[in-house]
PDB file of N, CA and C in Angstrom:
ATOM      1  N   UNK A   1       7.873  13.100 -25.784  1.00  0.00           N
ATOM      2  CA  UNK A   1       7.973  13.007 -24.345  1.00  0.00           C
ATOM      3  C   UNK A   1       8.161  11.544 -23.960  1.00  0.00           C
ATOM      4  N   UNK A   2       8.540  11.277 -22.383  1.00  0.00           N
ATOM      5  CA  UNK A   2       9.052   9.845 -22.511  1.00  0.00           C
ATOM      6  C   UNK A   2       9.168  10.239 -20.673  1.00  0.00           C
ATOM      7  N   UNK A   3       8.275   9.032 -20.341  1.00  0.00           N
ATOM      8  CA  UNK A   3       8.396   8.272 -18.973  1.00  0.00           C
ATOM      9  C   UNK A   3       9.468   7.906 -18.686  1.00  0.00           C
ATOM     10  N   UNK A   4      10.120   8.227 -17.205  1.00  0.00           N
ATOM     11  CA  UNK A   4      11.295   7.812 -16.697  1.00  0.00           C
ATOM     12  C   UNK A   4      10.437   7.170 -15.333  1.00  0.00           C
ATOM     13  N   UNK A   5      10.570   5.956 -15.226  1.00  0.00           N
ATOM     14  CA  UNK A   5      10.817   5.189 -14.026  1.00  0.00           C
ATOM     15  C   UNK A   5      12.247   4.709 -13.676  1.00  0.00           C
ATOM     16  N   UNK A   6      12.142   4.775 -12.284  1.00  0.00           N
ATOM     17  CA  UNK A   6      13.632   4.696 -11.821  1.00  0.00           C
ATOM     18  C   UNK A   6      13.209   3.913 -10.502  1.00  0.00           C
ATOM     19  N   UNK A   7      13.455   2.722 -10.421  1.00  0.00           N
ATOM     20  CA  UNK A   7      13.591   1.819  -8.909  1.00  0.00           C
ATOM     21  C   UNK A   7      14.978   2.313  -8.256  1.00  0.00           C
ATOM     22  N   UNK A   8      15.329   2.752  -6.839  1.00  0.00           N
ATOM     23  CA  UNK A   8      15.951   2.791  -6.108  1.00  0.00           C
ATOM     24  C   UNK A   8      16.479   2.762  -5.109  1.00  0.00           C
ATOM     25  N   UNK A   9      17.386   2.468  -4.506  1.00  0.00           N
ATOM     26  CA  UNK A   9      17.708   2.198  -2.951  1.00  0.00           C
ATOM     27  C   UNK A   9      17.263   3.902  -2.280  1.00  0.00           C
ATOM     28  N   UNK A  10      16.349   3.344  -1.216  1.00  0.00           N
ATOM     29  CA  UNK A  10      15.382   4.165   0.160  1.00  0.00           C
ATOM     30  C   UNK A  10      16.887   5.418   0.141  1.00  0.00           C
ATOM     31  N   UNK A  11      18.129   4.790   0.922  1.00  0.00           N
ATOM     32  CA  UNK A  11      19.440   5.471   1.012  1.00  0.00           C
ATOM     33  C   UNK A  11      19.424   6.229  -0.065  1.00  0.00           C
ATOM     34  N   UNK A  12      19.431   6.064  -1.370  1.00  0.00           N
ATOM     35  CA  UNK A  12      19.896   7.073  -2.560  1.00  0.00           C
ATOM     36  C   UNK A  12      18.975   8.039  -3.078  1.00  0.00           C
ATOM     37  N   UNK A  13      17.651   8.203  -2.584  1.00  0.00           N
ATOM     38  CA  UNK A  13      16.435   9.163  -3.515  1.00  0.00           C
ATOM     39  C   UNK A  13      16.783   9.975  -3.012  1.00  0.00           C
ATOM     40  N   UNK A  14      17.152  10.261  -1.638  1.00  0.00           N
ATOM     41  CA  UNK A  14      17.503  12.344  -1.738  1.00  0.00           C
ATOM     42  C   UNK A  14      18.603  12.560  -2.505  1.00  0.00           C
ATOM     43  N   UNK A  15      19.701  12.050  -3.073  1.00  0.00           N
ATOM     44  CA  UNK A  15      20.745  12.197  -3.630  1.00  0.00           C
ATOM     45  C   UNK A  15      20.201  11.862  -5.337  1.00  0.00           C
ATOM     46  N   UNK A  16      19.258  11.073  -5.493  1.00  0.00           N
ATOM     47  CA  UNK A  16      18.949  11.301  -6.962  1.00  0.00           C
ATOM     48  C   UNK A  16      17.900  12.737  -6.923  1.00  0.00           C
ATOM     49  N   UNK A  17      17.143  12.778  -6.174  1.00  0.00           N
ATOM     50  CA  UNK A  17      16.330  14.023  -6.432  1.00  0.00           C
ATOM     51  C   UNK A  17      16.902  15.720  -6.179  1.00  0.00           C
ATOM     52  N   UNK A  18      18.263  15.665  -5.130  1.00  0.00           N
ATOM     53  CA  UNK A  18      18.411  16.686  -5.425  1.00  0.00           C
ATOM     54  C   UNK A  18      19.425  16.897  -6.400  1.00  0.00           C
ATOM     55  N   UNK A  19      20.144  15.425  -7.411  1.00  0.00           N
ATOM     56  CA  UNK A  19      20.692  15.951  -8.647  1.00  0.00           C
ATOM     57  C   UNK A  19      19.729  16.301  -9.617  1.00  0.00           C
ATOM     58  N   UNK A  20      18.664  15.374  -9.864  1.00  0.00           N
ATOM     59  CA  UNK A  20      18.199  15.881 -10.585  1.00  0.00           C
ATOM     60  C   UNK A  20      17.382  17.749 -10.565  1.00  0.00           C
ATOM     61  N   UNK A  21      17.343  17.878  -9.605  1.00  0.00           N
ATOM     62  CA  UNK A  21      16.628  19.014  -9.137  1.00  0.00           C
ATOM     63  C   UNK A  21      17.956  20.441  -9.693  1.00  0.00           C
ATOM     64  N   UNK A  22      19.229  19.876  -9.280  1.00  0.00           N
ATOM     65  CA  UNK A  22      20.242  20.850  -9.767  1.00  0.00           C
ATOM     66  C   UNK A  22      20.507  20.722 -11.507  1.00  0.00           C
ATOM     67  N   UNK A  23      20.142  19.601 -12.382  1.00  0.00           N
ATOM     68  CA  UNK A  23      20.335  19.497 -13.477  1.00  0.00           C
ATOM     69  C   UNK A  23      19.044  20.161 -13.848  1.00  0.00           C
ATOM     70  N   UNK A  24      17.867  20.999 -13.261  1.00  0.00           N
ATOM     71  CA  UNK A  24      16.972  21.091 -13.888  1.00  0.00           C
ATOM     72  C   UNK A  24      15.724  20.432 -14.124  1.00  0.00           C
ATOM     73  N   UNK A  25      15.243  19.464 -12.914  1.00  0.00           N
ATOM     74  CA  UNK A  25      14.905  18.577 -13.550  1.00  0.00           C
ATOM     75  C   UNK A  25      14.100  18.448 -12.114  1.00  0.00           C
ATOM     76  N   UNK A  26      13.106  19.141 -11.961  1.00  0.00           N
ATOM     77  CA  UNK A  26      12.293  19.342 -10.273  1.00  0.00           C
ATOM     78  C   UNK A  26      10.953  18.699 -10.125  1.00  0.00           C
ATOM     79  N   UNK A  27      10.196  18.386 -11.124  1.00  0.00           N
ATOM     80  CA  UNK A  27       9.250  17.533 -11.534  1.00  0.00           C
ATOM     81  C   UNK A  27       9.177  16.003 -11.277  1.00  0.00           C
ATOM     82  N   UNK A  28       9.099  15.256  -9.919  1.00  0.00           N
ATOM     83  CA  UNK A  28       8.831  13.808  -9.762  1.00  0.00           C
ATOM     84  C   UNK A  28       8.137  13.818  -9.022  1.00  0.00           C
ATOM     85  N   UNK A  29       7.482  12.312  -8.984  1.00  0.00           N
ATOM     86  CA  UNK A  29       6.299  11.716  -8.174  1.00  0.00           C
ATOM     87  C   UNK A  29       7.270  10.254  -7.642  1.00  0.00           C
ATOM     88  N   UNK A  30       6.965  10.032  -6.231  1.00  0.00           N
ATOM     89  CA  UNK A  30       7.925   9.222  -5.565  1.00  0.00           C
ATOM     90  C   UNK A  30       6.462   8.212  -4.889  1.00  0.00           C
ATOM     91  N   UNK A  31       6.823   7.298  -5.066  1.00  0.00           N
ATOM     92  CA  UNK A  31       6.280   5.997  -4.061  1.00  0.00           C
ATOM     93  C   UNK A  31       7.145   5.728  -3.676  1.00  0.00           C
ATOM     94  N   UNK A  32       7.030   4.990  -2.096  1.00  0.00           N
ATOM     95  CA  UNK A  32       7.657   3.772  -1.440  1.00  0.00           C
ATOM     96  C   UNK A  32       6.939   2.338  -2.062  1.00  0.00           C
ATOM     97  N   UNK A  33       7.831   1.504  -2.492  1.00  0.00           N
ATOM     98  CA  UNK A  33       7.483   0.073  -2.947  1.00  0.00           C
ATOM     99  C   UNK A  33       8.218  -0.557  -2.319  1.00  0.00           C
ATOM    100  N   UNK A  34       8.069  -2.085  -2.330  1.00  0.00           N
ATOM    101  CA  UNK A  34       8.540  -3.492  -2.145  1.00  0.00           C
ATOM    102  C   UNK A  34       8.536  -4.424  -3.582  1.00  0.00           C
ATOM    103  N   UNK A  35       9.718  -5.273  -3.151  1.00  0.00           N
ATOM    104  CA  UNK A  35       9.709  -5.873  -4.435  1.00  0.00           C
ATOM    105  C   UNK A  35      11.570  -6.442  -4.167  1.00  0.00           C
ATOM    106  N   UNK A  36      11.631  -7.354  -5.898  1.00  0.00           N
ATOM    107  CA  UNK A  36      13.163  -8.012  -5.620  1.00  0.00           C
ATOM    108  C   UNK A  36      13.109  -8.030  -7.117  1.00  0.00           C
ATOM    109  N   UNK A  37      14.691  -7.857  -7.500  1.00  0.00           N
ATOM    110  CA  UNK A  37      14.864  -8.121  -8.282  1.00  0.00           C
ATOM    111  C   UNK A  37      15.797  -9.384  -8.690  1.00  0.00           C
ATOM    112  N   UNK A  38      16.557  -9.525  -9.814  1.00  0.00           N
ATOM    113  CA  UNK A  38      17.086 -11.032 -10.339  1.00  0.00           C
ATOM    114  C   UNK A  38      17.934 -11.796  -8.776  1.00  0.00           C
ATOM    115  N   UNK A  39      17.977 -11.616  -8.145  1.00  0.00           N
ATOM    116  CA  UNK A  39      18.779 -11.967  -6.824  1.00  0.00           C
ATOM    117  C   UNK A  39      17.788 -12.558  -5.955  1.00  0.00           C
ATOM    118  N   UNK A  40      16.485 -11.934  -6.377  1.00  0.00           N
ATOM    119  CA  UNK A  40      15.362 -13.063  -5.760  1.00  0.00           C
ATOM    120  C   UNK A  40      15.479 -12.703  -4.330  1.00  0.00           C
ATOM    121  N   UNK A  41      16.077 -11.508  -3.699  1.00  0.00           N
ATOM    122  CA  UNK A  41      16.144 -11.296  -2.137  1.00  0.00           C
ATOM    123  C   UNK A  41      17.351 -11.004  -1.715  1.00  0.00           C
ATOM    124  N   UNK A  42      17.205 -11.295  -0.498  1.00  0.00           N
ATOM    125  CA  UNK A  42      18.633 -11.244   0.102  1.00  0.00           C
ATOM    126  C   UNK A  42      18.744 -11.958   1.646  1.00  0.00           C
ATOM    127  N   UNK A  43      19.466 -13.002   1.372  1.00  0.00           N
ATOM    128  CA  UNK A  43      19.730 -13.771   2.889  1.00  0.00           C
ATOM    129  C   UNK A  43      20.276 -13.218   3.717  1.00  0.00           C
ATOM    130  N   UNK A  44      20.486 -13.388   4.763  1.00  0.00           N
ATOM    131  CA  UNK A  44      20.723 -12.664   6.421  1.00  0.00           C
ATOM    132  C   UNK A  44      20.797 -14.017   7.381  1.00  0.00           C
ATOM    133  N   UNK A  45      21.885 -14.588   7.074  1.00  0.00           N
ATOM    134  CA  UNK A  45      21.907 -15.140   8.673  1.00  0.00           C
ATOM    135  C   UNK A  45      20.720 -16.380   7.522  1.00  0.00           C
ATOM    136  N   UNK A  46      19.616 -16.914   8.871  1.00  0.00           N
ATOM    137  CA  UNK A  46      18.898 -17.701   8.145  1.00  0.00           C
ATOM    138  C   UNK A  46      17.602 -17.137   7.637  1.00  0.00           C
ATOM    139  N   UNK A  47      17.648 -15.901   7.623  1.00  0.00           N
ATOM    140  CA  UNK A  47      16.129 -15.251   7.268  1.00  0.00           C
ATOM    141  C   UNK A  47      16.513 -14.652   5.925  1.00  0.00           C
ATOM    142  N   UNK A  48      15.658 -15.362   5.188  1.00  0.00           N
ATOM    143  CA  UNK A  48      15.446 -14.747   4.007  1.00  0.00           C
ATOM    144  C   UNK A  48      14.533 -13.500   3.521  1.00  0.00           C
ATOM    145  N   UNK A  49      14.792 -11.975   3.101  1.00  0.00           N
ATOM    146  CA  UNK A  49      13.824 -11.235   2.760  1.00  0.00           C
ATOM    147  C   UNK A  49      13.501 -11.326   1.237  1.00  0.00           C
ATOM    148  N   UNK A  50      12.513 -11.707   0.402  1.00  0.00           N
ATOM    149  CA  UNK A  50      12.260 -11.633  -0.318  1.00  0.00           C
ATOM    150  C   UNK A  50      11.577 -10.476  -0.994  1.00  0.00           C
ATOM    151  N   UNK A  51      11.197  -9.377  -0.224  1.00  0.00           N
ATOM    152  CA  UNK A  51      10.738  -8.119  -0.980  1.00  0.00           C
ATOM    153  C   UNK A  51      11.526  -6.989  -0.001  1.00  0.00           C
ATOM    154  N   UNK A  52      11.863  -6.361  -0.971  1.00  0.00           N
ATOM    155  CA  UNK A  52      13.304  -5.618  -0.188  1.00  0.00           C
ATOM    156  C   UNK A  52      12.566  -3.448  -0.408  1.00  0.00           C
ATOM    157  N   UNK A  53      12.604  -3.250   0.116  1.00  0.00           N
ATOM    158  CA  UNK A  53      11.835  -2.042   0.056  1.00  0.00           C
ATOM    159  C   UNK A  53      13.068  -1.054  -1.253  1.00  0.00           C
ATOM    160  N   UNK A  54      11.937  -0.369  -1.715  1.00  0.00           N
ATOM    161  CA  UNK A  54      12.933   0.573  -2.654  1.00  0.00           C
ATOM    162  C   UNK A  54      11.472   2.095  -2.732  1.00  0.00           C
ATOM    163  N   UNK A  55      12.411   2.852  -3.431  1.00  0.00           N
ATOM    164  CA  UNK A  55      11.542   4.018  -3.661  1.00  0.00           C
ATOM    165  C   UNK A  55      11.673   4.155  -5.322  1.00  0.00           C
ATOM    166  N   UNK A  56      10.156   4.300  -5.857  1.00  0.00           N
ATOM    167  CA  UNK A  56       9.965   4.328  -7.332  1.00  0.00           C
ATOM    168  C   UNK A  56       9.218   5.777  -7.741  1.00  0.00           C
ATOM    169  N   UNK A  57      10.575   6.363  -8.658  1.00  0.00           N
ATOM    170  CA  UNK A  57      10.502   7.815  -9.010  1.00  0.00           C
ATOM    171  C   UNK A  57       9.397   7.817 -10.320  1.00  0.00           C
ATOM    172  N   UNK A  58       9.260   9.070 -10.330  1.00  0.00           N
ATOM    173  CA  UNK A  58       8.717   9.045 -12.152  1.00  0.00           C
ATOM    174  C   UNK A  58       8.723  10.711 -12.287  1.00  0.00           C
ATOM    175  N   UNK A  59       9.354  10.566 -13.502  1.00  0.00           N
ATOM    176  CA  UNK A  59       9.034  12.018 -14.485  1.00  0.00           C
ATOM    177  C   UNK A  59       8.621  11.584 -15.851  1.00  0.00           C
ATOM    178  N   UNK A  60       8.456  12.907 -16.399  1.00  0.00           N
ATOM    179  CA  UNK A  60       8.195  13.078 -17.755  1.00  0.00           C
ATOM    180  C   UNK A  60       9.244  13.737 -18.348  1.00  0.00           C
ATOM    181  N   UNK A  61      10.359  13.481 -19.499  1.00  0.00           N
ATOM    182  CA  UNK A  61      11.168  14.951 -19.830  1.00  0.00           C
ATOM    183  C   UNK A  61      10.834  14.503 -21.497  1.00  0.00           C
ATOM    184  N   UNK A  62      11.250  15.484 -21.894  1.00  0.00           N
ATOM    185  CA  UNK A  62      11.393  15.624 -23.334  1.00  0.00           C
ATOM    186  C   UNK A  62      12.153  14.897 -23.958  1.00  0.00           C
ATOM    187  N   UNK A  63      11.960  13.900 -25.101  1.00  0.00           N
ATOM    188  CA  UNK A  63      13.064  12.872 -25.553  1.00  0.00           C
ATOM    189  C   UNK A  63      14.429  13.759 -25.670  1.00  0.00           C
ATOM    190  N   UNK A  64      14.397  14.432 -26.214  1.00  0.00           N
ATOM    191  CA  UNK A  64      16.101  14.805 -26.064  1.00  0.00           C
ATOM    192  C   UNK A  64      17.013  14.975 -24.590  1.00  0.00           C
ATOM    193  N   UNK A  65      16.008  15.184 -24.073  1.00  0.00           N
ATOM    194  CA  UNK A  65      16.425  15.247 -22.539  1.00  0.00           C
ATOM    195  C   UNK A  65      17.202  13.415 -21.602  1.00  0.00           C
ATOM    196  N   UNK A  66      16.433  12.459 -22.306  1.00  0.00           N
ATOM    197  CA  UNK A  66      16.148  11.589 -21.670  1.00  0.00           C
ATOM    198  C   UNK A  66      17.423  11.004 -21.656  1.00  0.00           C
ATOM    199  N   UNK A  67      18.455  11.131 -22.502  1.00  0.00           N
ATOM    200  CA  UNK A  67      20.013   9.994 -22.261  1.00  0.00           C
ATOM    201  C   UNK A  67      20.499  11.184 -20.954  1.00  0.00           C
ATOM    202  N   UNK A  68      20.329  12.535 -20.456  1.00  0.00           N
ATOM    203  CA  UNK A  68      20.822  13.308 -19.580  1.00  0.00           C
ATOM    204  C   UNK A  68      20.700  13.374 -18.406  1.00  0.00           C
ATOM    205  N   UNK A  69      19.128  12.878 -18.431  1.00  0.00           N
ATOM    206  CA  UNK A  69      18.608  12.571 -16.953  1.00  0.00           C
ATOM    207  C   UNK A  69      18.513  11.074 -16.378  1.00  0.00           C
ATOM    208  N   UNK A  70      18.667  10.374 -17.389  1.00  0.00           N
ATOM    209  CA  UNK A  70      19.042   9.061 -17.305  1.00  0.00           C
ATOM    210  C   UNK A  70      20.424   8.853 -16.429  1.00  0.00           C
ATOM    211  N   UNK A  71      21.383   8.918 -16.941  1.00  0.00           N
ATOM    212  CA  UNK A  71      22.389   9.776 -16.693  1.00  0.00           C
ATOM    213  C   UNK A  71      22.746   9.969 -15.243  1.00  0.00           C
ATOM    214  N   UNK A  72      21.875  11.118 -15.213  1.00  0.00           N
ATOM    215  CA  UNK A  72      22.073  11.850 -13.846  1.00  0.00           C
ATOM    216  C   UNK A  72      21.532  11.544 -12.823  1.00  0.00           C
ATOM    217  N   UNK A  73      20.404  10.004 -13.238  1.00  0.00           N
ATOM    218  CA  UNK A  73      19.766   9.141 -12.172  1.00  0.00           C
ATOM    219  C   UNK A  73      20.705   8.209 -11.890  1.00  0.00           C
ATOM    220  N   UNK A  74      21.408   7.733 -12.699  1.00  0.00           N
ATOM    221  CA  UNK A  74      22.462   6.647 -12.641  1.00  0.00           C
ATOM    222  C   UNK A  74      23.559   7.280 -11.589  1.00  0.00           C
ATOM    223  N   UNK A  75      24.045   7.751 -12.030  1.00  0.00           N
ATOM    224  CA  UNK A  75      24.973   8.604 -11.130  1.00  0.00           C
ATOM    225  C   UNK A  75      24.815   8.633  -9.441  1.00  0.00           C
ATOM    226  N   UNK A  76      23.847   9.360  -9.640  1.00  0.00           N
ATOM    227  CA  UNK A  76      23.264   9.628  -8.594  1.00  0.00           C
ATOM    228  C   UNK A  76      22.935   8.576  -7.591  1.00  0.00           C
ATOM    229  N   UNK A  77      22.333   7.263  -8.206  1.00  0.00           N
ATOM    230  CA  UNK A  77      21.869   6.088  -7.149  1.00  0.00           C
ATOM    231  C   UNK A  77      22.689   5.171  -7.342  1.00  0.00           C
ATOM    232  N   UNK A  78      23.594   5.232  -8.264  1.00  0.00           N
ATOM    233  CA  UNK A  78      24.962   4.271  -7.494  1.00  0.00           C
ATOM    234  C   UNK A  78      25.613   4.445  -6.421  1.00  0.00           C
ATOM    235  N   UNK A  79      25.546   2.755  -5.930  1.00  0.00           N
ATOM    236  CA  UNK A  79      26.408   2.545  -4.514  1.00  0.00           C
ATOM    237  C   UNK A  79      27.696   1.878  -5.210  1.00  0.00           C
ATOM    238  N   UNK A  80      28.673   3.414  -4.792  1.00  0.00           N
ATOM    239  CA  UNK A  80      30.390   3.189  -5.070  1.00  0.00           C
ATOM    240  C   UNK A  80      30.590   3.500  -6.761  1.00  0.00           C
ATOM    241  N   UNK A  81      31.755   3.575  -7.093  1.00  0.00           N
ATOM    242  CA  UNK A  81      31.934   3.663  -8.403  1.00  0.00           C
ATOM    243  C   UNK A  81      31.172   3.204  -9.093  1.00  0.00           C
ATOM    244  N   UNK A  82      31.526   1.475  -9.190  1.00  0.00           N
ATOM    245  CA  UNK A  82      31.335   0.740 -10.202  1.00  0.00           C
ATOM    246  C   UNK A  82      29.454  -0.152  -9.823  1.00  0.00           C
ATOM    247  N   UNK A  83      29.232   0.333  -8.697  1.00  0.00           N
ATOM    248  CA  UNK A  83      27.773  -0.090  -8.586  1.00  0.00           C
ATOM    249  C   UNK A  83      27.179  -1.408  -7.962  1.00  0.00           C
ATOM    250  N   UNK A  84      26.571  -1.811  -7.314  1.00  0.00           N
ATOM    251  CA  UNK A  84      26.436  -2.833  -6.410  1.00  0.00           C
ATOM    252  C   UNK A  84      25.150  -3.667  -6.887  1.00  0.00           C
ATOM    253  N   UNK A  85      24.464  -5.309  -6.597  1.00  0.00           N
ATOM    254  CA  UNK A  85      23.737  -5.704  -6.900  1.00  0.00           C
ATOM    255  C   UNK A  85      22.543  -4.834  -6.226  1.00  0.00           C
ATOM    256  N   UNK A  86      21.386  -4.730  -6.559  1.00  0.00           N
ATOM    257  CA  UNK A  86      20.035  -3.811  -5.800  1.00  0.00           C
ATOM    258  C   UNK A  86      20.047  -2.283  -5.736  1.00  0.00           C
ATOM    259  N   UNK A  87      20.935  -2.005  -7.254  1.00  0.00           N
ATOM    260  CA  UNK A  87      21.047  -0.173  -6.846  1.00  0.00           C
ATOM    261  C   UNK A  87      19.907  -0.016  -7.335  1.00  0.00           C
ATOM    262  N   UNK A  88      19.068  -0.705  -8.329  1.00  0.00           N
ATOM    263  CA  UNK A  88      18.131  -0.310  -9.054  1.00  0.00           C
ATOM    264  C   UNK A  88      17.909  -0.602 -10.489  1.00  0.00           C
ATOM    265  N   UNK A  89      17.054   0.115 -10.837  1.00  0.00           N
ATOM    266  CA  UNK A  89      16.613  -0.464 -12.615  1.00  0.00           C
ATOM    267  C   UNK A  89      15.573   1.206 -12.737  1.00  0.00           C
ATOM    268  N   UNK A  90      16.051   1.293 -14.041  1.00  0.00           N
ATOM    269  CA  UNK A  90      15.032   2.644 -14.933  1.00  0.00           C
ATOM    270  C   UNK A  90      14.114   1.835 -16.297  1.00  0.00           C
ATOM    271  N   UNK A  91      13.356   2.561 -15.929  1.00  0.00           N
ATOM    272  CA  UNK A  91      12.318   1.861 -17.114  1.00  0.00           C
ATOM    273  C   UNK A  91      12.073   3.193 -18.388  1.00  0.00           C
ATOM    274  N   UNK A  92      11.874   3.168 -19.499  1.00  0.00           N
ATOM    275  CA  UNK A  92      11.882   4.149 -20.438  1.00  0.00           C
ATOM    276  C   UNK A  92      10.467   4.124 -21.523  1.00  0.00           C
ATOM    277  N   UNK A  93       9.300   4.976 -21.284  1.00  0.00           N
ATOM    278  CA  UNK A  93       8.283   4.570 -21.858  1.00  0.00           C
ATOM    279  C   UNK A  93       7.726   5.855 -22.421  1.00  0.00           C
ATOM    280  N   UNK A  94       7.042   5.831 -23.865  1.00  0.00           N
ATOM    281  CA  UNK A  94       6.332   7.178 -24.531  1.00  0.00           C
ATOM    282  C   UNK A  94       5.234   7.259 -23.903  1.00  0.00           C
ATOM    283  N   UNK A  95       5.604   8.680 -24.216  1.00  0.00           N
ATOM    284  CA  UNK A  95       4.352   9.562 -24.048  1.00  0.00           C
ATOM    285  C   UNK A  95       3.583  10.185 -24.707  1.00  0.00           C
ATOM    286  N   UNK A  96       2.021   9.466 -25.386  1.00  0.00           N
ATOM    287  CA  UNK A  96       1.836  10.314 -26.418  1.00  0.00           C
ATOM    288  C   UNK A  96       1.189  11.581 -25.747  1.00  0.00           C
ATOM    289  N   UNK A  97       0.537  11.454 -24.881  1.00  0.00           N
ATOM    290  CA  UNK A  97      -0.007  13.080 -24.754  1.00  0.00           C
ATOM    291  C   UNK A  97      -0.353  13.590 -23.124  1.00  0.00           C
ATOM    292  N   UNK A  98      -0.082  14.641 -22.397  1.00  0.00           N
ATOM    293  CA  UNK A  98      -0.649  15.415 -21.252  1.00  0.00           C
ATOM    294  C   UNK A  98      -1.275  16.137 -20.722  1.00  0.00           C
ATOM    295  N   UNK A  99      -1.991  16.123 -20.104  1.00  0.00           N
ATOM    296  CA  UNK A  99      -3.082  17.285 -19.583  1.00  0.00           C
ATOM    297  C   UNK A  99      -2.356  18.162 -18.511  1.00  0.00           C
ATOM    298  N   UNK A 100      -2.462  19.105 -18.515  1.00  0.00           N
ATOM    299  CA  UNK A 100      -2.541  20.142 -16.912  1.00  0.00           C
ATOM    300  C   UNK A 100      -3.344  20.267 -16.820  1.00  0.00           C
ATOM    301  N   UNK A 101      -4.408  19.579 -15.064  1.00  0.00           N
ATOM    302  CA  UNK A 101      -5.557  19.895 -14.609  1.00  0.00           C
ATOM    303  C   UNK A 101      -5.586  21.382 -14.821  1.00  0.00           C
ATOM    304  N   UNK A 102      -4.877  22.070 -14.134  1.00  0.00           N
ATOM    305  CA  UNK A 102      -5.486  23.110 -13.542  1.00  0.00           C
ATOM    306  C   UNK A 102      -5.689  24.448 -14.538  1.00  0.00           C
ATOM    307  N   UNK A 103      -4.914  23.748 -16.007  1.00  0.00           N
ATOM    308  CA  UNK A 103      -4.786  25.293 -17.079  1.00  0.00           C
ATOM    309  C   UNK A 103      -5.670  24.756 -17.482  1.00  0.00           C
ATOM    310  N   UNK A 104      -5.950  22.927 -18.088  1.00  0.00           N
ATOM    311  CA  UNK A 104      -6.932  22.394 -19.630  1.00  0.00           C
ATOM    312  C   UNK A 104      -5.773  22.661 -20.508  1.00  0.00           C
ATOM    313  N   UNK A 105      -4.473  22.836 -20.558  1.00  0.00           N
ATOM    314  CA  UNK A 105      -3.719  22.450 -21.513  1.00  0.00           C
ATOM    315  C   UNK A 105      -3.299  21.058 -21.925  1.00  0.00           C
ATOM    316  N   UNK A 106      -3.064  20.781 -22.879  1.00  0.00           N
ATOM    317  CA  UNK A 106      -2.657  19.527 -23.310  1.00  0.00           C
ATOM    318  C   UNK A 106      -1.893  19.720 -24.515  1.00  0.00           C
ATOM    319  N   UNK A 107      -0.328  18.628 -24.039  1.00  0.00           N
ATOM    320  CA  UNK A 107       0.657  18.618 -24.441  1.00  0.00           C
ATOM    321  C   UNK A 107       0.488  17.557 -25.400  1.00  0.00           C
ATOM    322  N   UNK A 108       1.476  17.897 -26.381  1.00  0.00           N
ATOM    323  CA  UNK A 108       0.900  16.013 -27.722  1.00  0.00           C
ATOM    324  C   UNK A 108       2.825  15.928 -27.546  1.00  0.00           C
ATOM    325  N   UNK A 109       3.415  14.733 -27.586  1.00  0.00           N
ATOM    326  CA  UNK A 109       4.279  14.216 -28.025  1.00  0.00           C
ATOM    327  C   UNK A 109       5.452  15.437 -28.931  1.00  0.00           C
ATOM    328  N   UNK A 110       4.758  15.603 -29.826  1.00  0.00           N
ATOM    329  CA  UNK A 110       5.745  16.213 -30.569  1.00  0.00           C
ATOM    330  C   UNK A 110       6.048  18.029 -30.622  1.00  0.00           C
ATOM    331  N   UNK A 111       5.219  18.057 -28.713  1.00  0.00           N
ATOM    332  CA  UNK A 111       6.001  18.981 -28.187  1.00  0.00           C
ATOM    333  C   UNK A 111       4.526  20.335 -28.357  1.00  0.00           C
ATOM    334  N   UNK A 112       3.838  20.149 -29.300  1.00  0.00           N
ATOM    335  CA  UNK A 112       2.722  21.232 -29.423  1.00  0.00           C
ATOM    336  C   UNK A 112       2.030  21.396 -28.283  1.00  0.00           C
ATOM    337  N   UNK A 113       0.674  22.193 -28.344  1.00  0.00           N
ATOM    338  CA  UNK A 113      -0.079  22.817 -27.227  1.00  0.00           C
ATOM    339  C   UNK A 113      -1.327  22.869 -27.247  1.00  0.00           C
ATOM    340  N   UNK A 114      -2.643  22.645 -26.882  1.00  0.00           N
ATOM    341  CA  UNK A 114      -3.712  23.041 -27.192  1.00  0.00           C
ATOM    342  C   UNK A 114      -4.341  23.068 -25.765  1.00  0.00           C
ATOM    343  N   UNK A 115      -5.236  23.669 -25.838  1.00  0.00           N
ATOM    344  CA  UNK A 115      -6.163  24.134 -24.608  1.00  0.00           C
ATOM    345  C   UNK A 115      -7.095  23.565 -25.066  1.00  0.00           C
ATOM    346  N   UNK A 116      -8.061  22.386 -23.985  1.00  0.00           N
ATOM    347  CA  UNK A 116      -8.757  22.039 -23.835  1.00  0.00           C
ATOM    348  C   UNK A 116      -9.914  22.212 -23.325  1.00  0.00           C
ATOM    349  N   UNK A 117     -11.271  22.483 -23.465  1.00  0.00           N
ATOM    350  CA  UNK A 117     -12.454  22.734 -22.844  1.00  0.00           C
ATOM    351  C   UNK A 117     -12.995  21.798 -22.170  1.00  0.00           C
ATOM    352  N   UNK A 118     -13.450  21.834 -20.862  1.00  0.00           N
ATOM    353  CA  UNK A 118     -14.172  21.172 -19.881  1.00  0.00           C
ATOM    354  C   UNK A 118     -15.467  21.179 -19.942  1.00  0.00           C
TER     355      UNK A 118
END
């Protein structure tokens, strides 16, 4: 299993969530954040903003899954073809293991199952 973070422009998360949602893929947790990336901001006239608002996704998919939905986040939160400075950044991190509160199941990495006692 494998963490998908995805920074993105406020404008593009309904368009990444309902691709991903049509690829299968209906499972995210969304914050609103602030923050800048290598551009350090963005000037206006003489006002400088230095933390530029974005929305930060997260799932979990299955490593084989992950070059697809990657993918289909990219897609999705590009501004124009070829892509603009501040569309965003995905971050890619393991997962060794998961709980479901509400069954006590727990998932291990390499996809098995066990039920857990409380």
């Amino acid at each position: 299993m494998i963490l998908i973070r995805a920074i993105v422009r406020p404008e593009k998360v309904n368009n990444v969530l309902s691709s991903l949602m049509a690829a299968g893929f209906p499972a995210i947790t969304r914050f609103s954040v602030v923050g800048r990336g290598k551009q350090r901001g963005i000037k206006i006239g003489e006002v400088t903003y230095d933390e530029i608002i974005k929305e930060l996704l997260f799932t979990v998919v299955k490593d084989s899954d992950r070059d697809y939905v990657v993918k289909t986040i990219m897609k999705a939160a590009r501004s124009g073809e070829k892509g603009a400075f501040g569309d965003g950044k995905i971050f890619i991190t393991p997962v060794e293991e998961s709980y479901t509160i509400s069954s006590g199941i727990r998932e291990l990495s390499d996809g098995s199952f066990e039920e857990v006692s409380v």
